[in-house]
PDB file of N, CA and C in Angstrom:
ATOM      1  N   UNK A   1      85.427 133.966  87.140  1.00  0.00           N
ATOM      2  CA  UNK A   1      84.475 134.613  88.031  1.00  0.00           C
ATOM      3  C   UNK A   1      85.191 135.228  89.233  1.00  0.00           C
ATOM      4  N   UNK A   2      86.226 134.422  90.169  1.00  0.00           N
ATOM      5  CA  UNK A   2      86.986 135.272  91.051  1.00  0.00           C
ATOM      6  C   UNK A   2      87.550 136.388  90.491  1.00  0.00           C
ATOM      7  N   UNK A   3      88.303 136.016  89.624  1.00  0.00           N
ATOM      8  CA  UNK A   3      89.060 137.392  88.804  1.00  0.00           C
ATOM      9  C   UNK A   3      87.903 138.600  88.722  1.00  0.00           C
ATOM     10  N   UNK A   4      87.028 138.028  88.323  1.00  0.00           N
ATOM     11  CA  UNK A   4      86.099 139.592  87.789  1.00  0.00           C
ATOM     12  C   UNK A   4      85.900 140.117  89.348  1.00  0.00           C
ATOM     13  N   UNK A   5      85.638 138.715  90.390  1.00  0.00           N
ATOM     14  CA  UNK A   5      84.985 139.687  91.799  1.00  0.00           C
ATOM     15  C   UNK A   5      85.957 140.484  92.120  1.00  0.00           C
ATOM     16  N   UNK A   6      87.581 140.310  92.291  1.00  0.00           N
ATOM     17  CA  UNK A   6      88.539 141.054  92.788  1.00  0.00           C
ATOM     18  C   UNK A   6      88.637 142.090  92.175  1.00  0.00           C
ATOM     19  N   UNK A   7      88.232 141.802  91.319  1.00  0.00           N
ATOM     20  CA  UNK A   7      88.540 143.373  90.292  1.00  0.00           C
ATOM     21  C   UNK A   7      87.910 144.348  90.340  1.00  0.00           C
ATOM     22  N   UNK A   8      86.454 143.703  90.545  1.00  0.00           N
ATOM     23  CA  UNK A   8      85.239 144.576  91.170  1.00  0.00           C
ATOM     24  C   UNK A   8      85.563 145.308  92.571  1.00  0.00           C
ATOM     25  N   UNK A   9      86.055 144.329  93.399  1.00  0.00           N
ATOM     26  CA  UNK A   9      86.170 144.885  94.908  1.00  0.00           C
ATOM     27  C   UNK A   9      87.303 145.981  94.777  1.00  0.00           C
ATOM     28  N   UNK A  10      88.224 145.565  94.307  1.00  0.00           N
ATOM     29  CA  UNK A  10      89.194 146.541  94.532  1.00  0.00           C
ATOM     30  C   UNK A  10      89.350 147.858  93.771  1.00  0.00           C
ATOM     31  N   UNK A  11      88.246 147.915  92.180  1.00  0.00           N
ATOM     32  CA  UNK A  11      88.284 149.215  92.040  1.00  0.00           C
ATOM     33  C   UNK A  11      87.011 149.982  92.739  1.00  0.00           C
ATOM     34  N   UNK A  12      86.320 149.120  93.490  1.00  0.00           N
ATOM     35  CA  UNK A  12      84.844 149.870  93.940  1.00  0.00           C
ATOM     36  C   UNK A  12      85.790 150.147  95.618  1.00  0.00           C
ATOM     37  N   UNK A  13      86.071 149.306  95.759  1.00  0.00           N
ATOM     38  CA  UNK A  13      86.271 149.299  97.284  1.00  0.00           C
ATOM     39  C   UNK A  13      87.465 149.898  97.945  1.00  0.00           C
ATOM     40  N   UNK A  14      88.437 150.021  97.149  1.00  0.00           N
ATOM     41  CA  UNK A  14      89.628 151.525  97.186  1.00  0.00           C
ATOM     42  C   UNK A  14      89.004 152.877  97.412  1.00  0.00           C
ATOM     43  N   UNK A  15      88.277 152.946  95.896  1.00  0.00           N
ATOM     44  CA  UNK A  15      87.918 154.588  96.265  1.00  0.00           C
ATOM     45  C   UNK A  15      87.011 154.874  97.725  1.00  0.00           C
ATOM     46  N   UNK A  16      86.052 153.773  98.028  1.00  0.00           N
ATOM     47  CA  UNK A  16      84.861 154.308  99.026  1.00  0.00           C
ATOM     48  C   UNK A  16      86.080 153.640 100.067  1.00  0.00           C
ATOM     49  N   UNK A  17      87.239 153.348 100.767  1.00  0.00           N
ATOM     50  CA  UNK A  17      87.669 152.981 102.072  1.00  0.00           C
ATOM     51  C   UNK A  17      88.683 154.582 101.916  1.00  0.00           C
ATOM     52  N   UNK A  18      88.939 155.102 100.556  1.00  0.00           N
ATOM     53  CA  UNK A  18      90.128 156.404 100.620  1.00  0.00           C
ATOM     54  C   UNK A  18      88.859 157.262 100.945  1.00  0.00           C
ATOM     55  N   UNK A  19      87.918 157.749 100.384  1.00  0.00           N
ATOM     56  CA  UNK A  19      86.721 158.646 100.746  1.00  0.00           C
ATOM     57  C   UNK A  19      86.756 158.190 102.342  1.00  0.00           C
ATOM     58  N   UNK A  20      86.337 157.401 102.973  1.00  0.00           N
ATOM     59  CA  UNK A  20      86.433 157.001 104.028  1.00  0.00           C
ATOM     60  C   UNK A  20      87.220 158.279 104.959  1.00  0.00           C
ATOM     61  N   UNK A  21      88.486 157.268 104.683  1.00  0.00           N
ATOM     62  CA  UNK A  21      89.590 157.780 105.843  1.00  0.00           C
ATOM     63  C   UNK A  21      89.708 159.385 105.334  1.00  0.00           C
ATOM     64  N   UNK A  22      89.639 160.009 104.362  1.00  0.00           N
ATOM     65  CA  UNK A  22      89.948 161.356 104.073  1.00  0.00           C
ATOM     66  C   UNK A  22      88.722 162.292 104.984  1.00  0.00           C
ATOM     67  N   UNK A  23      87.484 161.575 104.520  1.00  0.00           N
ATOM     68  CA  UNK A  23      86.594 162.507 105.377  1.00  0.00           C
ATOM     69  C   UNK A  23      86.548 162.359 106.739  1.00  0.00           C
ATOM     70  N   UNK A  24      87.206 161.123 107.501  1.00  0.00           N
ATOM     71  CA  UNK A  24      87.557 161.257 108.939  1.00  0.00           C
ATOM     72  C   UNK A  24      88.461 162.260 109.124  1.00  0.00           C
ATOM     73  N   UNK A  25      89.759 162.111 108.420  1.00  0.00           N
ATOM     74  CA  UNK A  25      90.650 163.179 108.947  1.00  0.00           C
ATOM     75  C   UNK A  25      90.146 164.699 108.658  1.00  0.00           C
ATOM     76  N   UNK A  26      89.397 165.172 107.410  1.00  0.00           N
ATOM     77  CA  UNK A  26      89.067 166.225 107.702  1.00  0.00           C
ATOM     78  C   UNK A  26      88.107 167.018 108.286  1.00  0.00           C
ATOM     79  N   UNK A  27      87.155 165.806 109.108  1.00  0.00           N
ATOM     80  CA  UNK A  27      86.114 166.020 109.557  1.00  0.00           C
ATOM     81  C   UNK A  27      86.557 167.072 111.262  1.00  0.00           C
ATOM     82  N   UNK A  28      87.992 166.954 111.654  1.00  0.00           N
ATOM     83  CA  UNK A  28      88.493 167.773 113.067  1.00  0.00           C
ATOM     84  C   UNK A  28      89.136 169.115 113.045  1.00  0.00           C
ATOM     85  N   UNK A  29      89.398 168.547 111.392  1.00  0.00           N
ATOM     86  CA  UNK A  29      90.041 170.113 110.746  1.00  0.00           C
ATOM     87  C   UNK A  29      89.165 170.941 110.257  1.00  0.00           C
ATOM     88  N   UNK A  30      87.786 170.932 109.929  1.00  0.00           N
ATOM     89  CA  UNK A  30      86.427 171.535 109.804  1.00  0.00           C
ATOM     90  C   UNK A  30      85.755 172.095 110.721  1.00  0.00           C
ATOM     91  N   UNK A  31      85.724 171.254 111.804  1.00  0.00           N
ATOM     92  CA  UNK A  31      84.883 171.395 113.158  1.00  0.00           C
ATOM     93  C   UNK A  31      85.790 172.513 113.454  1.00  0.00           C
ATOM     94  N   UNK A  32      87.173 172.909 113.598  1.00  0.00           N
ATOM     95  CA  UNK A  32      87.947 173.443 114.458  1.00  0.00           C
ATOM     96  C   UNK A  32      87.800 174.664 113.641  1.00  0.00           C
ATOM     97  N   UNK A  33      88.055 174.749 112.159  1.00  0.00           N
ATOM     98  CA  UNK A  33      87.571 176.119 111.477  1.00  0.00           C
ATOM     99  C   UNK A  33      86.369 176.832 111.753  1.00  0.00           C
ATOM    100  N   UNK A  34      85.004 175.711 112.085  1.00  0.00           N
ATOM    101  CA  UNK A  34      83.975 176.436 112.255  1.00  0.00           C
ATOM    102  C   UNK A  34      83.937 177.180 113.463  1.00  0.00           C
ATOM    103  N   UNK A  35      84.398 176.529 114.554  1.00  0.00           N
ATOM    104  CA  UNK A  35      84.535 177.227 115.833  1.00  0.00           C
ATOM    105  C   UNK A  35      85.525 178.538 115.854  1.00  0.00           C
ATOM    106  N   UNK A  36      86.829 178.213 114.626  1.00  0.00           N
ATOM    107  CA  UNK A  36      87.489 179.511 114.700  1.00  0.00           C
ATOM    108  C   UNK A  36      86.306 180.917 114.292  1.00  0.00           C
ATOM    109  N   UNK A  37      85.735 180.364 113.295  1.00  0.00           N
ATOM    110  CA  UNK A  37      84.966 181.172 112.166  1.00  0.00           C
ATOM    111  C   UNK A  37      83.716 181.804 113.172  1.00  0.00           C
ATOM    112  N   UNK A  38      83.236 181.336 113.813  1.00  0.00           N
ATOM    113  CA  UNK A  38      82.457 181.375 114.919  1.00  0.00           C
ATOM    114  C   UNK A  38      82.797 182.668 116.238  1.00  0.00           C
ATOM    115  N   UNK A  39      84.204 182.023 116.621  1.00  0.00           N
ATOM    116  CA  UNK A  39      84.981 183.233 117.784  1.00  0.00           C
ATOM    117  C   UNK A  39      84.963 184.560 116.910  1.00  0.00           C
ATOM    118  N   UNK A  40      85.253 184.690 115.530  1.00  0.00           N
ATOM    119  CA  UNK A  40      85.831 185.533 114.836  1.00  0.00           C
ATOM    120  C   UNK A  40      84.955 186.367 114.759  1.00  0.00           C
ATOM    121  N   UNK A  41      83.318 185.597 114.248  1.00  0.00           N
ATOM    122  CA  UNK A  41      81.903 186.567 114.586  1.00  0.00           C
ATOM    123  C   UNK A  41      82.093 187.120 115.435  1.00  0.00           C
ATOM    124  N   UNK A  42      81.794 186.580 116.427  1.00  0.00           N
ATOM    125  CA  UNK A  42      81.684 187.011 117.767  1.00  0.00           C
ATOM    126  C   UNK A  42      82.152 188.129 118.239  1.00  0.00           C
ATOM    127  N   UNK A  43      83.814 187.911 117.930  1.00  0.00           N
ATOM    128  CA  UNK A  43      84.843 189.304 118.413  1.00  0.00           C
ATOM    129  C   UNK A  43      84.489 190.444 117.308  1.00  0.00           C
ATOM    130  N   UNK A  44      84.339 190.521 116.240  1.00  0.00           N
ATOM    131  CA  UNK A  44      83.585 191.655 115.238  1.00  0.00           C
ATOM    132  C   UNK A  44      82.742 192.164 115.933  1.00  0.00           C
ATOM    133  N   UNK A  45      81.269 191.432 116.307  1.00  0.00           N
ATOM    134  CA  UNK A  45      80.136 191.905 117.015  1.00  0.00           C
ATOM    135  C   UNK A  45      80.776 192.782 117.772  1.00  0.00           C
ATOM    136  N   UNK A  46      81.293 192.036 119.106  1.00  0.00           N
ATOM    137  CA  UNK A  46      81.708 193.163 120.008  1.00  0.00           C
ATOM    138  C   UNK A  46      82.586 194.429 119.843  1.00  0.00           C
ATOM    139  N   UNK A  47      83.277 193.945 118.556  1.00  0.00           N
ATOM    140  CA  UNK A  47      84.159 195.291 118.418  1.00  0.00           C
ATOM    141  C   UNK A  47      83.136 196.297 117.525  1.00  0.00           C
ATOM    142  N   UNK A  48      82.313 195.813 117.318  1.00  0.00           N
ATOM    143  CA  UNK A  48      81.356 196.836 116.266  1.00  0.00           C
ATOM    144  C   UNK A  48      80.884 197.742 117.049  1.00  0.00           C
ATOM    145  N   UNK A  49      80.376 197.506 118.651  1.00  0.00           N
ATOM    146  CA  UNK A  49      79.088 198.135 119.421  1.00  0.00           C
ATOM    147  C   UNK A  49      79.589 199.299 120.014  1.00  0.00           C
TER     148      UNK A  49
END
């Protein structure tokens, strides 16, 4: 019965702690594209008028 729980935890509980930490780290590298993506509107607009 331990054997089966560890086995359980560690193939359930690897993938959802790597999902984890991956979507933290790319969660600053997103934010920062959208704001690039954002300025980039912006400066078009004005260069359009």
């Amino acid at each position: 019965m331990d054997g089966e729980f560890l086995s359980v935890i560690s193939n359930v509980g690897f993938p959802i702690a790597l999902s984890i930490y991956l979507l933290v780290r790319i969660e600053g590298k997103l934010q920062c594209l959208s704001d690039s993506i954002n300025e980039l509107s912006k400066a078009l607009l004005t260069f359009n008028k």
